[in-house]
Protein backbone atom coordinates (compact mmCIF):
# COMPACT_ATOMS: atom_id res chain seq x y z
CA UNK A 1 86.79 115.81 118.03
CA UNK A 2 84.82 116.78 121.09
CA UNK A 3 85.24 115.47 124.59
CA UNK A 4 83.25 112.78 126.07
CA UNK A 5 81.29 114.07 128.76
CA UNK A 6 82.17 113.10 132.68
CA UNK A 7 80.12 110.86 134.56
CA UNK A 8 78.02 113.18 136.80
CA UNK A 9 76.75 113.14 140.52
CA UNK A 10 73.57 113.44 140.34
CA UNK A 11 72.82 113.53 143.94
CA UNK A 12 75.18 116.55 144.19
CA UNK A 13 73.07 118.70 141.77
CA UNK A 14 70.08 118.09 143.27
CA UNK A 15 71.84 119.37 146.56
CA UNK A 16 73.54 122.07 144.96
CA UNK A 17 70.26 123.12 143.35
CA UNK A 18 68.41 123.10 146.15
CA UNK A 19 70.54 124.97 147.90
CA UNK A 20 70.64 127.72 145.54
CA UNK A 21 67.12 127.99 145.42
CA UNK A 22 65.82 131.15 147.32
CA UNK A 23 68.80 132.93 145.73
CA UNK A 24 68.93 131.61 142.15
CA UNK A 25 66.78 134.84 140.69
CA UNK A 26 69.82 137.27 142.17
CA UNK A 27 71.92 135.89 139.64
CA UNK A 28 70.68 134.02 137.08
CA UNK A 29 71.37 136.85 134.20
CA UNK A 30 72.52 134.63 131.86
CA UNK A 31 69.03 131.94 132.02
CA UNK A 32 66.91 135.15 132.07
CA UNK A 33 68.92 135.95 128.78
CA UNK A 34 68.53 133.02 127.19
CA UNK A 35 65.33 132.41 127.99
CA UNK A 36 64.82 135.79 126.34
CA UNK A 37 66.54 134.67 123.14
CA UNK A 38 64.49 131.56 122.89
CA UNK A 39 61.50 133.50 123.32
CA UNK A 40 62.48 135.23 119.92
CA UNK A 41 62.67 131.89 118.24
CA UNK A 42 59.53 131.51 119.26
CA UNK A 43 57.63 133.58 117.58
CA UNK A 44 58.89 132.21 114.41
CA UNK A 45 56.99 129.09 115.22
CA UNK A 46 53.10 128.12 114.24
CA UNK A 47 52.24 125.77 117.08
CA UNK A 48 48.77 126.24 119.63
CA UNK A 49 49.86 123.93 122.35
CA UNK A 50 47.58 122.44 124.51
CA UNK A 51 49.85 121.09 126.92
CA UNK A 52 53.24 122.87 127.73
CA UNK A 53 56.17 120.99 129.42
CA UNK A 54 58.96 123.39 131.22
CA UNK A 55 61.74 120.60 131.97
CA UNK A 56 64.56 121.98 134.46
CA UNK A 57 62.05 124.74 135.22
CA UNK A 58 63.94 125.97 137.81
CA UNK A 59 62.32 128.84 139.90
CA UNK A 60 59.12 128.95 137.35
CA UNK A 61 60.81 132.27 135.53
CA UNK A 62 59.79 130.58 132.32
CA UNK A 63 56.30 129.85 132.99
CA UNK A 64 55.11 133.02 133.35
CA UNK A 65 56.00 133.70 129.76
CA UNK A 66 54.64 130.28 128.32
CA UNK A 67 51.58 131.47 130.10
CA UNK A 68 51.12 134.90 128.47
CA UNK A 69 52.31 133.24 125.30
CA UNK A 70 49.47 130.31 125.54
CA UNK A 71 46.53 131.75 127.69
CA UNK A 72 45.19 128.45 127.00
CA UNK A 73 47.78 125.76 127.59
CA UNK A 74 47.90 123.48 130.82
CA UNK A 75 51.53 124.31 132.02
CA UNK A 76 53.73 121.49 133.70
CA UNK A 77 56.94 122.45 135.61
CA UNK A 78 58.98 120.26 136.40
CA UNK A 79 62.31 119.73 138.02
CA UNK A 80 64.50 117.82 140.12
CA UNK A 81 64.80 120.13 143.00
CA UNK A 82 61.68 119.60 145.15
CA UNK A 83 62.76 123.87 146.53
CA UNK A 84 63.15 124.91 143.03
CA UNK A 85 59.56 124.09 142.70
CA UNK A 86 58.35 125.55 145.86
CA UNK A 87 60.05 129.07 144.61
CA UNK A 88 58.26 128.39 141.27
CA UNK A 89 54.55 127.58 143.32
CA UNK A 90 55.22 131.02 144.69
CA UNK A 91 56.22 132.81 141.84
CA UNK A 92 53.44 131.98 139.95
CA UNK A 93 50.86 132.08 142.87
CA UNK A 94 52.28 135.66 142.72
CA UNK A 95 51.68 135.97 139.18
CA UNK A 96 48.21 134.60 139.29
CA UNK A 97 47.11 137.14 142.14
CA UNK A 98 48.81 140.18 139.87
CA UNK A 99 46.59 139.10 136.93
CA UNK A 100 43.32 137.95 139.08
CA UNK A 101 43.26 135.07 136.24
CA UNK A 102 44.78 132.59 134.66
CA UNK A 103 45.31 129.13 136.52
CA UNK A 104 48.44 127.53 138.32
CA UNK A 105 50.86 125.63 136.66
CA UNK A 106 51.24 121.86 137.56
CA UNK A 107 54.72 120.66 139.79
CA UNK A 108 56.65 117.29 138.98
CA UNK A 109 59.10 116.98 140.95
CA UNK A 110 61.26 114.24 138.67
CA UNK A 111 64.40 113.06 136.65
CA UNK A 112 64.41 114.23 133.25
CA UNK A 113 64.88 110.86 131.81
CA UNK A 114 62.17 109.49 133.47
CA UNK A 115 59.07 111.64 133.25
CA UNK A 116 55.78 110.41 135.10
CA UNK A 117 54.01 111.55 132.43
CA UNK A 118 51.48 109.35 129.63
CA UNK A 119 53.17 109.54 125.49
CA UNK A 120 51.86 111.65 123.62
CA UNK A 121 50.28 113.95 126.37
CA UNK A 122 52.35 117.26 125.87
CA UNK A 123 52.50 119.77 122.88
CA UNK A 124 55.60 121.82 123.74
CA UNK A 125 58.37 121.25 125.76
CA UNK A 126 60.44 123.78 126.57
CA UNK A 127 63.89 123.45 128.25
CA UNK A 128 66.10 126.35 129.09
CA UNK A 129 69.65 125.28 130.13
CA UNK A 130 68.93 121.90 131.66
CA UNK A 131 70.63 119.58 129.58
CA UNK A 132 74.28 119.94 130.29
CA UNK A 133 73.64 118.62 133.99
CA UNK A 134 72.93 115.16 132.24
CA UNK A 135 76.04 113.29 131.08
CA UNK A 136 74.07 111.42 128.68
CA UNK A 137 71.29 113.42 127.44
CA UNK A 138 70.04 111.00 125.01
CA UNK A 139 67.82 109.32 127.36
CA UNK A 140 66.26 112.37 128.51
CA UNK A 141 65.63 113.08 124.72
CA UNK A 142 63.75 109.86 124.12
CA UNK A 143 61.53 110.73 127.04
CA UNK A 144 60.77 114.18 125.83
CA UNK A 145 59.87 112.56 122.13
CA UNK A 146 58.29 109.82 124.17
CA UNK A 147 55.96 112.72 126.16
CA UNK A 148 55.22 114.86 122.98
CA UNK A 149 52.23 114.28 120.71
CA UNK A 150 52.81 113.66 117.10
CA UNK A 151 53.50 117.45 115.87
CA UNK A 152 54.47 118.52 119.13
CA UNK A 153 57.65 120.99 119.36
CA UNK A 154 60.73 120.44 121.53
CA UNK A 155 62.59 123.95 121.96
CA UNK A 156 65.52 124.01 124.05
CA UNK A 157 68.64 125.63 125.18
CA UNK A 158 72.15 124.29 126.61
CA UNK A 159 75.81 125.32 127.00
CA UNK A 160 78.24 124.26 124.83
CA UNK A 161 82.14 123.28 125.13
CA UNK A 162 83.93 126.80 125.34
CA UNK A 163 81.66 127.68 128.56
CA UNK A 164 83.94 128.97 131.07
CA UNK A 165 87.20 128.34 129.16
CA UNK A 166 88.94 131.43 130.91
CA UNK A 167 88.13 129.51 134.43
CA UNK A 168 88.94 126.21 132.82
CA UNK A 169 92.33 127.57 132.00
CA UNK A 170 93.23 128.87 134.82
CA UNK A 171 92.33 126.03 137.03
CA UNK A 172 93.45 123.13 134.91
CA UNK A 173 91.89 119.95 132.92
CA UNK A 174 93.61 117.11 135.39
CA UNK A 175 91.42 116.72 137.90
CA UNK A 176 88.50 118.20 136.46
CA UNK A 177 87.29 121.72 138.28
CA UNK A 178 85.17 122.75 135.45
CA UNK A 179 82.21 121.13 134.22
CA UNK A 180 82.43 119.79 130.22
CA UNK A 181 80.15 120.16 128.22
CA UNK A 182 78.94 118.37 124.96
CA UNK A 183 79.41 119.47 121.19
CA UNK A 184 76.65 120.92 119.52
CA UNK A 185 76.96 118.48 117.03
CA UNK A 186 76.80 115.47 119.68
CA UNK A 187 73.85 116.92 120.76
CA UNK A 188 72.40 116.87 117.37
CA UNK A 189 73.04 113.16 116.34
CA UNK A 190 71.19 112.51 119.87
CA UNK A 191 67.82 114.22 118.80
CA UNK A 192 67.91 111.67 115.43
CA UNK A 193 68.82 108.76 117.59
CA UNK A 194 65.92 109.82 119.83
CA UNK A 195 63.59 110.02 117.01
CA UNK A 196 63.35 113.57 116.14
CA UNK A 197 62.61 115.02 112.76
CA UNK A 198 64.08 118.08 111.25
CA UNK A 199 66.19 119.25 114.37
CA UNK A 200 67.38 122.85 113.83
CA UNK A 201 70.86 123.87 115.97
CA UNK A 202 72.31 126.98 116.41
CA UNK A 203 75.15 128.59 118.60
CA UNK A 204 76.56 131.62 120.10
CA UNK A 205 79.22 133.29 122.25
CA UNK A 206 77.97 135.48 125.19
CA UNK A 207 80.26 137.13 127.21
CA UNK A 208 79.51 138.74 130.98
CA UNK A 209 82.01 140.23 132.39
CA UNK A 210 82.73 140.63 136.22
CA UNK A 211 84.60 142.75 138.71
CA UNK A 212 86.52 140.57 140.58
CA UNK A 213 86.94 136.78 140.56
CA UNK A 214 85.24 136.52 143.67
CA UNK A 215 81.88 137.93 142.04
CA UNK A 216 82.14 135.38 138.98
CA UNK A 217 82.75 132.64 141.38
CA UNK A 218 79.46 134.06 143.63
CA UNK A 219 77.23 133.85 140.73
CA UNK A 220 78.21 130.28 139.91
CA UNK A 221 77.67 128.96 143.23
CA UNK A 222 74.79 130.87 143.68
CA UNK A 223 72.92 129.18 140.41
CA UNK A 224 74.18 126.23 141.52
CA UNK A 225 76.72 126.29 138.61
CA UNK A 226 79.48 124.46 140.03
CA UNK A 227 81.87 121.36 138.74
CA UNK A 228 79.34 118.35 139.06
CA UNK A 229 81.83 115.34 137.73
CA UNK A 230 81.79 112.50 139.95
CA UNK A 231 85.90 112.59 139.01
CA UNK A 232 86.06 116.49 140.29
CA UNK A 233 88.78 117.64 142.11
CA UNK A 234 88.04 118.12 146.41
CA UNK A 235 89.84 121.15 146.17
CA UNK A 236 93.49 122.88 145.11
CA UNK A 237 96.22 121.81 146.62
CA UNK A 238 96.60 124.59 149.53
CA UNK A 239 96.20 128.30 149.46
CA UNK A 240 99.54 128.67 146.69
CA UNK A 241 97.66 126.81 144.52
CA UNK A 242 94.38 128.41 144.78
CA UNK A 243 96.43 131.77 144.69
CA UNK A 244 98.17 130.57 141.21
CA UNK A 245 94.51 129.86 139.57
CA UNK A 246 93.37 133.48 140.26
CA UNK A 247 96.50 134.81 139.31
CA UNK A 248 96.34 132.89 135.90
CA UNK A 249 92.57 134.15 135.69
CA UNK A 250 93.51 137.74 136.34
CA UNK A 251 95.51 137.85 132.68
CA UNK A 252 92.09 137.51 131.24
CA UNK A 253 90.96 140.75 132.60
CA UNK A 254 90.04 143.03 129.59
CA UNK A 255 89.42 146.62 129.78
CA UNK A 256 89.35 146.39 133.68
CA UNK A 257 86.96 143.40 133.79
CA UNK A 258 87.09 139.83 133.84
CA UNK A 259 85.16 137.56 130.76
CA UNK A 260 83.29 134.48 131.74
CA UNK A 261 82.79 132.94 128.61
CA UNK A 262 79.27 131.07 127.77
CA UNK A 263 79.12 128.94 124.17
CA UNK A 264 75.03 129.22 124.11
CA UNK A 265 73.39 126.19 121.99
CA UNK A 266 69.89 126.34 120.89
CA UNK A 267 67.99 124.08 118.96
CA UNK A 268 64.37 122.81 118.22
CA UNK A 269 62.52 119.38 116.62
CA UNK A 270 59.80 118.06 115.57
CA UNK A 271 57.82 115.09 116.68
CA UNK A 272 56.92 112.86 113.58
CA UNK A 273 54.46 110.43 112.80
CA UNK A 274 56.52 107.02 113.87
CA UNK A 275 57.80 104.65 111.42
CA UNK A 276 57.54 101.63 113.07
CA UNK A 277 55.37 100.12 115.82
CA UNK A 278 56.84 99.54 119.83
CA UNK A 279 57.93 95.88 118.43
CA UNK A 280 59.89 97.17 115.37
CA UNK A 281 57.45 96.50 112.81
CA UNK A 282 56.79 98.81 110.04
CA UNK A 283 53.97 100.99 109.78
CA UNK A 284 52.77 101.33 106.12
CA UNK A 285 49.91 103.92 105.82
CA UNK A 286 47.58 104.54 102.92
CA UNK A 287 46.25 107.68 101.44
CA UNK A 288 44.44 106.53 98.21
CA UNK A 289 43.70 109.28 95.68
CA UNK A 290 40.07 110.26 94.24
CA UNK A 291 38.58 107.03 92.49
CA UNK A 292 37.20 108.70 89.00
């Protein structure tokens, strides 16, 4: 059975976030990665969006790709931290100069389950590990099904419960220091509840490995990546305590470096035609066949 999620501070990743903005690109190998990865998935997929939606967009690395991908498509990027979007205005001013075309992407600066955006007015959205900063991501997921158009694609990433276990093992469950995160499986049921059709999940285990603790633990903060629970712990209790965690994390150390552990969950739905009208009533459609 997997762990309910903890009741996040919201406020606090927004800071964080913010904070970590000018610096994110240093060390965000693992969302360059993934983002990589779900590129791949891709190209599997038959879709000509005219409207593209990067939600948790971060410093804009993303767009760049949508835009080489879909020439074509309006792109909207939007995130919660109003400097995460000012490094993505530059990026892609950047890009745009490089290129001498293409046109600049559109910045919402917003809540992910509360987009300011009309149903039905995006093709593609495209999320690359957002969703485990929500404790509750079903209400973002209604929003995204609310924004897509019927036939529009919803292609995300997220981390999944074995994230960071070596860290999580070494500093303790009670109070939490290390973010949870939610079941694949969990996150499944939500995209039904939300309305999704034919949601496709999949998962795997990537592994960077560091050379000291203090380099893992820079890359975290610098990302932004750190414990978010409204229930997290202050701090250790004194330096013998802090001194004990490392020590604990340093019997993890394989073949002279340390493993940070990152359970990678992607998945992808469908928006179908609805069922039933905003009041609950049925639809019934009609396709009659060729009268004789």
């Amino acid at each position: 059975m997997s762990q309910a999620p903890l009741p996040l501070d919201r406020a606090a990743i927004r800071r964080r976030f913010a904070a970590a903005a000018k610096g994110f690109d240093q060390a965000s190998v693992l969302h360059r990665e993934v983002a990589g990865r779900m590129g791949e998935r891709l190209q599997y997929v038959r879709l000509e969006p005219r409207r593209i939606l990067d939600l948790g967009c971060g410093t804009g690395a993303d767009l760049n790709f949508l835009g080489e991908r879909y020439p074509q498509a309006l792109r909207l990027a939007c995130d919660l931290a109003l400097p995460m979007l000012a490094q993505a205005r530059e990026r892609s001013a950047w890009f745009k100069r490089l290129l001498r075309s293409g046109s600049l992407p559109q910045l919402l600066c917003a809540d992910a389950a509360a987009l300011p955006l009309a149903s039905g007015s995006t093709s593609l959205v495209w999320s690359n590990l957002m969703l485990h900063w929500l404790d509750d991501p079903l209400p973002a997921f209604r929003e995204m099904q609310r924004t897509l158009e019927v036939g529009g694609l919803l292609m995300f990433s997220t981390l999944g419960p074995d994230t960071l276990k070596e860290l999580r093992q070494a500093l303790g469950e009670a109070p939490p220091r290390v973010h949870r995160f939610i079941d694949m499986h969990d996150i499944g049921d939500m995209l039904m509840a939300a309305g999704f059709a034919e949601p496709v999940m999949d998962m795997e285990v990537l592994t960077l490995t560091y050379g000291s603790s203090d380099d893992l633990l820079k890359d975290l903060r610098a990302t932004g990546s750190v414990n978010a629970a409204r229930a997290r712990a202050r701090g250790l209790t004194g330096r013998q305590g802090w001194q004990n965690a490392m020590a604990a994390l340093e019997t993890k150390r394989r073949e002279g470096r340390l493993p940070a552990t990152f359970e990678v969950v992607y998945g992808h739905a469908w928006k179908a035609r609805p069922r039933t009208t905003d009041d609950g009533r049925a639809i019934v459609r009609f396709d009659p066949g060729k009268r004789p």
